[in-house]
Protein backbone atom coordinates (compact mmCIF):
# COMPACT_ATOMS: atom_id res chain seq x y z
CA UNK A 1 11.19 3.31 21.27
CA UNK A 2 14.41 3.34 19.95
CA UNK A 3 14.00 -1.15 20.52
CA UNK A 4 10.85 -1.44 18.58
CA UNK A 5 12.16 -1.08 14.78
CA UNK A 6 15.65 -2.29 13.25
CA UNK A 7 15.67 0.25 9.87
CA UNK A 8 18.95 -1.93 8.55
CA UNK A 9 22.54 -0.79 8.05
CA UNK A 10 21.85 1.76 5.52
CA UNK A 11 21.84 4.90 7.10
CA UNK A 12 20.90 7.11 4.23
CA UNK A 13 17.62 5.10 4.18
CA UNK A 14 16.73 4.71 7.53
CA UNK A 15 16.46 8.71 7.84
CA UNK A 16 14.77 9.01 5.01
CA UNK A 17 12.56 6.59 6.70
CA UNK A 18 12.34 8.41 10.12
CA UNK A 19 12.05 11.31 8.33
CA UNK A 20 8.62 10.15 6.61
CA UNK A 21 7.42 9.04 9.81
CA UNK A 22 7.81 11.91 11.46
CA UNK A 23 6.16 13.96 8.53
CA UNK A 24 2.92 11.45 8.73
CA UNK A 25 2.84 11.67 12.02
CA UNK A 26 2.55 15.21 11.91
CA UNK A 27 -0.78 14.83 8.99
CA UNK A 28 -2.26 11.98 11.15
CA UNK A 29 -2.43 14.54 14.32
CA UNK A 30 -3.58 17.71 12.29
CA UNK A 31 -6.17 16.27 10.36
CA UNK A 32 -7.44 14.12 13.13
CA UNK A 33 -7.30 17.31 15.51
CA UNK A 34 -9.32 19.17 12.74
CA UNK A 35 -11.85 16.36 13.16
CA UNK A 36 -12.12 16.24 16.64
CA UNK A 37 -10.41 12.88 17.09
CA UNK A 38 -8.48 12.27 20.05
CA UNK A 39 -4.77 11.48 19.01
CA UNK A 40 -1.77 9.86 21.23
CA UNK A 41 1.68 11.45 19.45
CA UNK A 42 3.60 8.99 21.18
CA UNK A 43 1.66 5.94 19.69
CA UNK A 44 1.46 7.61 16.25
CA UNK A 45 5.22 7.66 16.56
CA UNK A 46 5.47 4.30 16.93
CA UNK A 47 2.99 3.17 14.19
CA UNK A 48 4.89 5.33 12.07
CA UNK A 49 8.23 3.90 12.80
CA UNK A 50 7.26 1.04 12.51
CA UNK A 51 5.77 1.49 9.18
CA UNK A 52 8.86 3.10 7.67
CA UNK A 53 10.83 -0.30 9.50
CA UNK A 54 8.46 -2.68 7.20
CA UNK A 55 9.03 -0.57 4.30
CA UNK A 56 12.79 -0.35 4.67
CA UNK A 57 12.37 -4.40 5.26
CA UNK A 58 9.83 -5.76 2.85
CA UNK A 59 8.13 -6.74 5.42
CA UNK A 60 8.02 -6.97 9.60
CA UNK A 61 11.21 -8.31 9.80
CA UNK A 62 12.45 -5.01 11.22
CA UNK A 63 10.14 -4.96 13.82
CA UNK A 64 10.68 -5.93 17.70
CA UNK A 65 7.63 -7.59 18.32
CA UNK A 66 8.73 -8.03 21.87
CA UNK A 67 8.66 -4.60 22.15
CA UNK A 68 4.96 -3.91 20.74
CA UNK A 69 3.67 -5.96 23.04
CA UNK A 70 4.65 -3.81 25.64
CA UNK A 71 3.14 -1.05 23.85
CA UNK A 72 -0.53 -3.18 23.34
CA UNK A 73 -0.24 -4.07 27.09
CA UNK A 74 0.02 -0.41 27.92
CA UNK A 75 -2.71 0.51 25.95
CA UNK A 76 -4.95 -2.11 27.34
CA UNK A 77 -3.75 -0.56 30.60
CA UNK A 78 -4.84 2.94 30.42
CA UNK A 79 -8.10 1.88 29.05
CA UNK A 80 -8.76 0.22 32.16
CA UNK A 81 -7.26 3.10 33.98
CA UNK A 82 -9.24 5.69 32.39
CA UNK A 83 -12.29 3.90 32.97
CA UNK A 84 -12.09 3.33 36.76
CA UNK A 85 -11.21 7.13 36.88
CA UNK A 86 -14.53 8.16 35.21
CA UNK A 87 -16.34 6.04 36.93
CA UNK A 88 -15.21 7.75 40.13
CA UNK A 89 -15.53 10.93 39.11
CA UNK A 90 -18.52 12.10 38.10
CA UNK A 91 -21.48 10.91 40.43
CA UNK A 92 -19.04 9.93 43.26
CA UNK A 93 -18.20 14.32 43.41
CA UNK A 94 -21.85 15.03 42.89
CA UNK A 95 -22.99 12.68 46.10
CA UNK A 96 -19.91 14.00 48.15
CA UNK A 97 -20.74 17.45 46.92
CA UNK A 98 -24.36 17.10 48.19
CA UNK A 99 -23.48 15.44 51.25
CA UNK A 100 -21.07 18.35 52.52
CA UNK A 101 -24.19 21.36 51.57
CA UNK A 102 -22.35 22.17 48.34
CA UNK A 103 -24.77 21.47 45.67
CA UNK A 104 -27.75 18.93 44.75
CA UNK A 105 -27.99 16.26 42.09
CA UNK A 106 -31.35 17.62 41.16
CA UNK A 107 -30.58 20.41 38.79
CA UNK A 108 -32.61 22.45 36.73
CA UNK A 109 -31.92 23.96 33.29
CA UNK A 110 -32.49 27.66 33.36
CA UNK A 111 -31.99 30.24 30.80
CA UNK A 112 -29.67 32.82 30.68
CA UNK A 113 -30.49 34.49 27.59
CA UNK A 114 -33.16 36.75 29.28
């Protein structure tokens, strides 16, 4: 992380900057949690560096765009990662399940409220 932004040679501003990144980083993850929107802290911290980099810049020249390509491969990565896993998951432990007498696939709803 500490690759991805240059915030300049003034140090007053640049934690000021990280300082306001951290703080929207915090709002971002509490009002997305109170929505029920999944959140990834450590890719909110790098949007919001990278944010307070441009702002400290006037633009992207503080940013490492090198280095946020590693970040877009990654997340192209665990996409593909968490897909295969729920694919496998799911009806693959419902077969086994069934196979070894531990269950069915053919359920049926019942109530409990009686």
């Amino acid at each position: 992380i500490s690759n991805m932004v240059d915030f300049g040679g003034d140090t007053h501003e640049a934690l000021i900057a990280l300082c306001a990144a951290l703080f929207s980083i915090v709002v971002y993850s509490v009002a997305a949690s109170m929505f029920g929107i999944p959140t990834s802290e450590s890719h909110s911290l790098i949007a919001g560096l990278s944010g307070a980099a441009i702002a400290i810049q006037n633009g992207v020249g503080g940013i490492n765009m090198g280095e946020w390509i590693k970040v877009i491969y990654g997340l192209r990565r665990a996409c593909y990662l968490i897909q295969r896993i729920a694919s496998r998951s799911g009806l693959h432990k419902l077969e086994h399940a069934e196979e070894i007498g531990l269950g069915s696939r053919a359920y049926e709803m019942v109530s409990i409220d009686d």
